[in-house]
Protein backbone atom coordinates (compact mmCIF):
# COMPACT_ATOMS: atom_id res chain seq x y z
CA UNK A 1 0.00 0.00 0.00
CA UNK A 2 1.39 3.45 -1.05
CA UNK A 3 0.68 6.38 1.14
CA UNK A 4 1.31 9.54 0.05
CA UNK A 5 1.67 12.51 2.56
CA UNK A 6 1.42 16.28 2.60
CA UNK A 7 1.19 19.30 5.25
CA UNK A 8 0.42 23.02 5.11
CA UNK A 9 -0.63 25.39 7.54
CA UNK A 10 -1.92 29.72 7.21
CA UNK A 11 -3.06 32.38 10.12
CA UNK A 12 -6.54 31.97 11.05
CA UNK A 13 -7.88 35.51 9.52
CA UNK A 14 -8.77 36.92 12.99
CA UNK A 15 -10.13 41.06 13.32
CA UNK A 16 -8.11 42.92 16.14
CA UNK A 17 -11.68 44.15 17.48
CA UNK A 18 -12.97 40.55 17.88
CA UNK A 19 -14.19 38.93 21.03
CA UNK A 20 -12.70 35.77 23.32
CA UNK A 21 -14.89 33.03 24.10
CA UNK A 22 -13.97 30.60 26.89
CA UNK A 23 -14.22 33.42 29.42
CA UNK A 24 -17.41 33.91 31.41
CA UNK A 25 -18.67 36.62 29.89
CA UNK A 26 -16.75 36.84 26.58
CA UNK A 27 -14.66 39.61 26.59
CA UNK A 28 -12.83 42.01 23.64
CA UNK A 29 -9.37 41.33 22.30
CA UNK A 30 -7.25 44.01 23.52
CA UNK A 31 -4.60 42.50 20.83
CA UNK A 32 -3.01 39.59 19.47
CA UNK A 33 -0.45 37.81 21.54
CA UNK A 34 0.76 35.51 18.91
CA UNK A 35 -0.88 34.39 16.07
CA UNK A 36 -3.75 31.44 15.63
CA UNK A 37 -2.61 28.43 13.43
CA UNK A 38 -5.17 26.05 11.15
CA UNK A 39 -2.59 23.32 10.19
CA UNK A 40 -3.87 19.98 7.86
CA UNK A 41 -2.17 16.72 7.40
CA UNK A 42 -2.50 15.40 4.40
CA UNK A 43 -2.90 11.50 3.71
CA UNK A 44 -4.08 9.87 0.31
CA UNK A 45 -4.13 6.64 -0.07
CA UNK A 46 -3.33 6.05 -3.75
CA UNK A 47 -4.97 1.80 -3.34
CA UNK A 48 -8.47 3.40 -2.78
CA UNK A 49 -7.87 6.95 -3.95
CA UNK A 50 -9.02 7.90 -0.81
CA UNK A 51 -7.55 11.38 0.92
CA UNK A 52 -7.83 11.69 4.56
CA UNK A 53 -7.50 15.28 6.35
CA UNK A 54 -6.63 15.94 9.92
CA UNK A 55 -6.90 19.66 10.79
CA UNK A 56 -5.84 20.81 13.78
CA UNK A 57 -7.34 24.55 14.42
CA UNK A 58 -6.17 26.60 17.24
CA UNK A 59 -9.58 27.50 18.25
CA UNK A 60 -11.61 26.97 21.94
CA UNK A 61 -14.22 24.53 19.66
CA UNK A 62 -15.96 23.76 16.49
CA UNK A 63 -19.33 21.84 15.98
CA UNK A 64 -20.62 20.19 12.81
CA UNK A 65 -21.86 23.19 11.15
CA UNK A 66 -17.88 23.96 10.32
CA UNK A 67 -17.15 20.79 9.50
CA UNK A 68 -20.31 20.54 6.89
CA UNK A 69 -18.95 23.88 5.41
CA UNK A 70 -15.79 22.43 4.76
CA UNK A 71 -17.13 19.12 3.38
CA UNK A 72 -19.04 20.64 1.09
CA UNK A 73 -17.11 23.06 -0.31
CA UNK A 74 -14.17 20.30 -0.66
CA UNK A 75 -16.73 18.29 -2.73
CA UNK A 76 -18.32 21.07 -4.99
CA UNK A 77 -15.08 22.69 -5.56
CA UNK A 78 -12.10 21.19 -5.28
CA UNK A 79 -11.69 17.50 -4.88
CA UNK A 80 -13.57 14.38 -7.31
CA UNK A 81 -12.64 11.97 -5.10
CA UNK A 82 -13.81 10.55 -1.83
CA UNK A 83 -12.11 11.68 1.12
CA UNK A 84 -12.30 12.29 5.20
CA UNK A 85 -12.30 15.63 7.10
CA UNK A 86 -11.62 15.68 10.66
CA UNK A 87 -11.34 18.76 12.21
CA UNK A 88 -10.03 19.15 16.07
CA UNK A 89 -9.54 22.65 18.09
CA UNK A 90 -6.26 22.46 20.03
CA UNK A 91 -6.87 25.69 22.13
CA UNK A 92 -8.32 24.68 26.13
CA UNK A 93 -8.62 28.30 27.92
CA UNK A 94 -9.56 31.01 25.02
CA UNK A 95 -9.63 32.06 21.28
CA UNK A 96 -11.64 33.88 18.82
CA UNK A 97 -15.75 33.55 19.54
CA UNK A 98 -18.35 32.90 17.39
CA UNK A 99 -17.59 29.34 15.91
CA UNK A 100 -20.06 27.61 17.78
CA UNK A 101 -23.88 27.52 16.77
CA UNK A 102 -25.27 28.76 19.87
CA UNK A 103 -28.94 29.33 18.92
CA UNK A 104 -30.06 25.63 17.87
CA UNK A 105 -29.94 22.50 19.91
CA UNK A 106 -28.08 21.71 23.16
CA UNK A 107 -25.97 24.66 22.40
CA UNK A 108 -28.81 27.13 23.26
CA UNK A 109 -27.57 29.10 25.94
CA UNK A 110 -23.80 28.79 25.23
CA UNK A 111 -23.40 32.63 23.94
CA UNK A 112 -22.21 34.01 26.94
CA UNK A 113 -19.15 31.43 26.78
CA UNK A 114 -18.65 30.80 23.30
CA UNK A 115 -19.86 34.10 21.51
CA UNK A 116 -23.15 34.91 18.70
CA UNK A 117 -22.74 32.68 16.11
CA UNK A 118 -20.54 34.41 13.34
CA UNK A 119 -21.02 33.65 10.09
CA UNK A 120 -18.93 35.53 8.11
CA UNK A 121 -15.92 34.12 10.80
CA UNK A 122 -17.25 30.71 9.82
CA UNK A 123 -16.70 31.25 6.21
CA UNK A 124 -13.76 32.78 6.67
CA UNK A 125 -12.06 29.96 8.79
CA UNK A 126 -13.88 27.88 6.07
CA UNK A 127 -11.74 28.84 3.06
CA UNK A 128 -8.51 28.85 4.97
CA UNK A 129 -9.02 25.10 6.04
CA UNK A 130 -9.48 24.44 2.60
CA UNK A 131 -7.00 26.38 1.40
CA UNK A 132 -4.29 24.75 4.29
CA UNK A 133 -5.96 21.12 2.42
């Protein structure tokens, strides 16, 4: 079996004025320390022309809704293959809010910890896992 393996990593895009989740409240970045890191690992398994991404995002957390993002804009615009996205957040104390869907489900509530929901961030973070991939 031939594996074939590649690695690439870019800034997460974050705005000076942004907000910190994984304080209680969130509070606003008075500056960055040292930059934020989305790094992929790149595996393809040339036997069953299978890739397989590990992306490791220096984030608090993620949820699905990032992950389907990234899926589908992997299969609609880049890749005709099959592959496997899995995305992990390395950060345990802080970093940039508004990843986590925090009006639906068992996430309701989470705001005040995690930020609003962010979109725009989401997209963002989006095209520069891809572009890392």
């Amino acid at each position: 079996m031939s594996i074939k393996f590649g690695y690439a990593s870019d800034k997460i895009p974050i705005k000076k004025n942004s907000y910190l989740s994984g304080y209680y409240p969130i509070r606003k970045c008075k500056g960055i320390h040292d930059s934020l890191y989305v790094k992929s690992n790149t595996f393809y398994d040339e036997k069953n022309g299978t890739y397989y991404f590990f992306v490791a995002i220096d984030v608090i957390g993620i949820d699905g809704v990032l992950k389907k993002v990234v899926e589908d804009m992997l299969a609609n615009d880049v890749l005709d293959c099959s592959f496997n996205v899995f995305l992990s957040a390395t950060h345990t104390h802080s970093g940039p809010s508004g990843l986590i869907e925090t009006n639906k489900g068992f996430k309701t509530g989470l705001a005040e910890i995690f930020g609003e929901y962010d979109k725009e961030f989401n997209r963002l973070l989006s095209c520069t896992i891809v572009a890392t991939i």
